[in-house]
C-alpha atoms as a PDB file:
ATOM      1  CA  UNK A   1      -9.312  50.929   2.620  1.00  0.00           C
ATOM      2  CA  UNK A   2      -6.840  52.642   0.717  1.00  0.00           C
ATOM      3  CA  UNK A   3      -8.650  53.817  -2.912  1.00  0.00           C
ATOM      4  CA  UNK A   4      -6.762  51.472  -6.115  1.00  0.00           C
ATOM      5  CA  UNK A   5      -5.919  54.899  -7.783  1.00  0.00           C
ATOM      6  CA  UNK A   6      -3.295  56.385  -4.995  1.00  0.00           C
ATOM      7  CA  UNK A   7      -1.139  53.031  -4.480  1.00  0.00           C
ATOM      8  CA  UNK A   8       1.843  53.608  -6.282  1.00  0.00           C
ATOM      9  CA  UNK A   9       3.393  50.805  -8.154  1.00  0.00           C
ATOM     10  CA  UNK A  10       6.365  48.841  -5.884  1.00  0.00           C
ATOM     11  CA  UNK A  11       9.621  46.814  -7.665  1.00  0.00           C
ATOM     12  CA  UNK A  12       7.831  43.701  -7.334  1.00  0.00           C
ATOM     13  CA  UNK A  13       4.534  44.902  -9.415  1.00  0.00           C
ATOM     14  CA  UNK A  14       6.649  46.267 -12.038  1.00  0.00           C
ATOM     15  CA  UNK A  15       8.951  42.863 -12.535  1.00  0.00           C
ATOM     16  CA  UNK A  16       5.542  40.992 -12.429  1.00  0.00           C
ATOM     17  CA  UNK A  17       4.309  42.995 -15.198  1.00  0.00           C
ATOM     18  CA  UNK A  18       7.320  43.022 -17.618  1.00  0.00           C
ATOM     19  CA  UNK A  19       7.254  39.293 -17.238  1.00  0.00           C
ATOM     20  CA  UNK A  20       3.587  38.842 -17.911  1.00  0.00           C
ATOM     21  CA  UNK A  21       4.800  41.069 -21.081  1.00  0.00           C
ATOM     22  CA  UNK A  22       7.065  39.156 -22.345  1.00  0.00           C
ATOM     23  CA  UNK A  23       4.939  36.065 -21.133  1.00  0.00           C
ATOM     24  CA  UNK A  24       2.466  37.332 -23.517  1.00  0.00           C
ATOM     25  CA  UNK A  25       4.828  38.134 -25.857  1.00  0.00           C
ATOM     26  CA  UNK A  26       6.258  34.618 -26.062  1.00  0.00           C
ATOM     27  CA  UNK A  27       3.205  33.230 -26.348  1.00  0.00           C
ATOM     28  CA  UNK A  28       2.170  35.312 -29.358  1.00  0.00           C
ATOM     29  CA  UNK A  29       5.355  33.910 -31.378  1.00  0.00           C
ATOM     30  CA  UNK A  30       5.316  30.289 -30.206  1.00  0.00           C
ATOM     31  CA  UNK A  31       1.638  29.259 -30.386  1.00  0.00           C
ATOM     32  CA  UNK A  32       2.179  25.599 -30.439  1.00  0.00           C
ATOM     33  CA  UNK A  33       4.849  25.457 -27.710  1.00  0.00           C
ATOM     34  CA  UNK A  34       2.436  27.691 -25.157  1.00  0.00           C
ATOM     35  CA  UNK A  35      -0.294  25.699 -23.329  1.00  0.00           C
ATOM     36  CA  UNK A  36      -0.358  21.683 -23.611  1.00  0.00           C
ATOM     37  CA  UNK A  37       2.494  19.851 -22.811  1.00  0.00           C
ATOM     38  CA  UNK A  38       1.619  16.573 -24.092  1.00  0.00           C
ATOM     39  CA  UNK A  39       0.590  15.631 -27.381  1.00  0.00           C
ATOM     40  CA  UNK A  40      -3.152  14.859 -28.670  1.00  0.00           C
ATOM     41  CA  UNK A  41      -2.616  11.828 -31.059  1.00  0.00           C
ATOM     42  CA  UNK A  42      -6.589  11.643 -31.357  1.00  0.00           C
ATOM     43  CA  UNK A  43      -7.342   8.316 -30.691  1.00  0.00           C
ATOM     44  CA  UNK A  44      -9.317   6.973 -27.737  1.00  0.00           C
ATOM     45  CA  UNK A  45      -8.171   3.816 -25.631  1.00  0.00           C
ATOM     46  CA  UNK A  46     -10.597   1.590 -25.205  1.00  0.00           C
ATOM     47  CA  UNK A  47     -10.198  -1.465 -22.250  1.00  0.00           C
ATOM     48  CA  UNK A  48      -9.885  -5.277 -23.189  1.00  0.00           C
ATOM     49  CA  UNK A  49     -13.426  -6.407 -21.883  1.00  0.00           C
ATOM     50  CA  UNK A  50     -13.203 -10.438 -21.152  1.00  0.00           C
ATOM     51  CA  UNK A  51     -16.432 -12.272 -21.012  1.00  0.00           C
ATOM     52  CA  UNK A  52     -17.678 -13.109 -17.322  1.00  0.00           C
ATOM     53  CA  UNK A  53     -15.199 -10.326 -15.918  1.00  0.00           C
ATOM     54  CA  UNK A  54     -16.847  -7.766 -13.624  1.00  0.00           C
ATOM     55  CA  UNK A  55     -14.440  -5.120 -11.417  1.00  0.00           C
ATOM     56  CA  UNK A  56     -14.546  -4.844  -7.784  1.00  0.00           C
ATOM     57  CA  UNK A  57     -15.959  -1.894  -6.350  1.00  0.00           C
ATOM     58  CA  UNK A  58     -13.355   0.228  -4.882  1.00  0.00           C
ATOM     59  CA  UNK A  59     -14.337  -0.051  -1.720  1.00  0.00           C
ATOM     60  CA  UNK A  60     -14.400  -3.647  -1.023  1.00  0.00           C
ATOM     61  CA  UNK A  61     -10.906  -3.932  -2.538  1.00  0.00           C
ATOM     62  CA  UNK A  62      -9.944  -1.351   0.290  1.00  0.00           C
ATOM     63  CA  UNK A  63     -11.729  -3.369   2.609  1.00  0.00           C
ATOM     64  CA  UNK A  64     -10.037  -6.589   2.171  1.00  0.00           C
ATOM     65  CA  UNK A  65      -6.492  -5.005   2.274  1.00  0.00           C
ATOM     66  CA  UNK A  66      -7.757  -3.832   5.261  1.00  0.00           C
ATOM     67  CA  UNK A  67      -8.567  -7.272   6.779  1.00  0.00           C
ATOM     68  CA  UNK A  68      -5.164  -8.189   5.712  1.00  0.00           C
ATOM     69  CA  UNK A  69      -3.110  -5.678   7.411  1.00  0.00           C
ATOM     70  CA  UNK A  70      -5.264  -6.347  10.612  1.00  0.00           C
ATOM     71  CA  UNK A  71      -4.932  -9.851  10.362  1.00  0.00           C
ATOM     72  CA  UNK A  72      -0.868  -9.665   9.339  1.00  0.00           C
ATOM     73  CA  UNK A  73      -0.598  -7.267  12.692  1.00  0.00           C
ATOM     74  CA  UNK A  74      -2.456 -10.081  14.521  1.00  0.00           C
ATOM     75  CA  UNK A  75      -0.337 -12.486  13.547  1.00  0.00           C
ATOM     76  CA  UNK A  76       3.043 -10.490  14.703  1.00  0.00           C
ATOM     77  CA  UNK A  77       1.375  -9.907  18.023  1.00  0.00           C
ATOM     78  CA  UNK A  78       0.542 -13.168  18.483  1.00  0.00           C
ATOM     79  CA  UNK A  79       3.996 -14.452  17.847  1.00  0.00           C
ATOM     80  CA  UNK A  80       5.179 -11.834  19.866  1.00  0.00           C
ATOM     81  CA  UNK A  81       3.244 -13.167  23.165  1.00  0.00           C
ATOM     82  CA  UNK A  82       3.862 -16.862  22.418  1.00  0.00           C
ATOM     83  CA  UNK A  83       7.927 -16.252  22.175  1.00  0.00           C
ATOM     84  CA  UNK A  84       7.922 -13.805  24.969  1.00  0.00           C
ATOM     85  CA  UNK A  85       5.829 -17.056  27.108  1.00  0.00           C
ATOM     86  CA  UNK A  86       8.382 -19.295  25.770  1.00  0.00           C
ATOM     87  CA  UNK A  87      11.559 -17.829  26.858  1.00  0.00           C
ATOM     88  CA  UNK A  88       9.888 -15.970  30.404  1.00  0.00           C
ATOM     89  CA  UNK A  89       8.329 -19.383  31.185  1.00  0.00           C
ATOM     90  CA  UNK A  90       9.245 -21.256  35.187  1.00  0.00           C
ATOM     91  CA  UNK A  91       9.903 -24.464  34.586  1.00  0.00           C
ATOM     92  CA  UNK A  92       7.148 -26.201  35.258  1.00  0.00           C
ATOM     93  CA  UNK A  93       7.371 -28.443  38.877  1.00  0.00           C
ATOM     94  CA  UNK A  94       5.865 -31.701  38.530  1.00  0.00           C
ATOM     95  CA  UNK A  95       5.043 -33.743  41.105  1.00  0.00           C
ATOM     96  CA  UNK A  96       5.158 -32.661  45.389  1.00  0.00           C
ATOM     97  CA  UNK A  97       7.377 -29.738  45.996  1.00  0.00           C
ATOM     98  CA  UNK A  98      10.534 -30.177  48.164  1.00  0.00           C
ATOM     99  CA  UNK A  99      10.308 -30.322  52.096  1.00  0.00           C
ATOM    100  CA  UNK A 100      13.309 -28.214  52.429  1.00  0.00           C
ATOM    101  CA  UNK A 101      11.648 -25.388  50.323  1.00  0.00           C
ATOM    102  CA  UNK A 102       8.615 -25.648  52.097  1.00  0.00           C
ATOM    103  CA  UNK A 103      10.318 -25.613  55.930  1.00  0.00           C
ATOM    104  CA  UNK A 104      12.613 -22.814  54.524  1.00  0.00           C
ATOM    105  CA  UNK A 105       9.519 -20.566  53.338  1.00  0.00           C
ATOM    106  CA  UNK A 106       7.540 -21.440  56.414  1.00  0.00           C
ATOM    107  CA  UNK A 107      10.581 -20.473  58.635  1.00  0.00           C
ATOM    108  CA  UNK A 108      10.009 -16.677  56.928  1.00  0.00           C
ATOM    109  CA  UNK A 109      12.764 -16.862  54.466  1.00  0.00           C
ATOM    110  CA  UNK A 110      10.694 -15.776  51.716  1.00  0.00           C
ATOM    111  CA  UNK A 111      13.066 -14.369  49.224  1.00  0.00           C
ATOM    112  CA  UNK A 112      14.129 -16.149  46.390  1.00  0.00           C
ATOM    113  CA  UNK A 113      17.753 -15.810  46.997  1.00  0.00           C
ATOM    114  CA  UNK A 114      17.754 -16.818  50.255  1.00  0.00           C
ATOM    115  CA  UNK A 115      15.480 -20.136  49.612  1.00  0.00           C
ATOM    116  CA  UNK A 116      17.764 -21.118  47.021  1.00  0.00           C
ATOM    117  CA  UNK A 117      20.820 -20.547  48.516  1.00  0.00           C
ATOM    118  CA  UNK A 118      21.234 -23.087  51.463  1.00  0.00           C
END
């Protein structure tokens, strides 16, 4: 470790120190402009208490906002699934399925293209 007394003083110690200076000496001549920067008008705010009222605790407000942004993702999701069914959805067939499809598929065309194009 190099001893305090042999470092020799560099550009930027000797700007920092004519600063602090006139810092110092700006501070000495402007005593009210130097430290606070708002005003202290000496009166204390006191909160309109309403009979029956008690605040939440903190953390069950957080809690409940938390529910609701889980339950508002839910809700996308699950609209998400029931459009994506809607639109992606085979019709449905009712009833028995047609003979032709059934030879055709039995025959070993089991493509899609090929049973529906005859």
């Amino acid at each position: 470790m190099i001893p305090a007394q042999n470092l020799k003083s560099t550009a930027r110690t000797r700007r920092d120190e004519k600063r602090k200076a006139k810092q110092m000496a700006f501070a000495a001549a402007n005593p009210t402009m130097v430290g606070r920067s708002y005003q202290d008008i000496g009166e204390t705010i006191t909160p309109v208490q309403r009979p029956g009222y008690e605040p939440k605790p903190l953390i069950l407000v957080a809690a409940a906002a938390k529910r609701q942004v889980i339950g508002y993702k839910n809700g996308i999701i699950r609209a998400t699934y029931l459009y994506m069914h809607e639109f992606k959805r085979k019709p449905v067939v009712e009833g028995s399925t047609c003979l032709q499809d059934v030879g055709l598929f039995f025959a070993g065309h089991r493509k899609s293209n090929q049973v529906t194009a005859r």
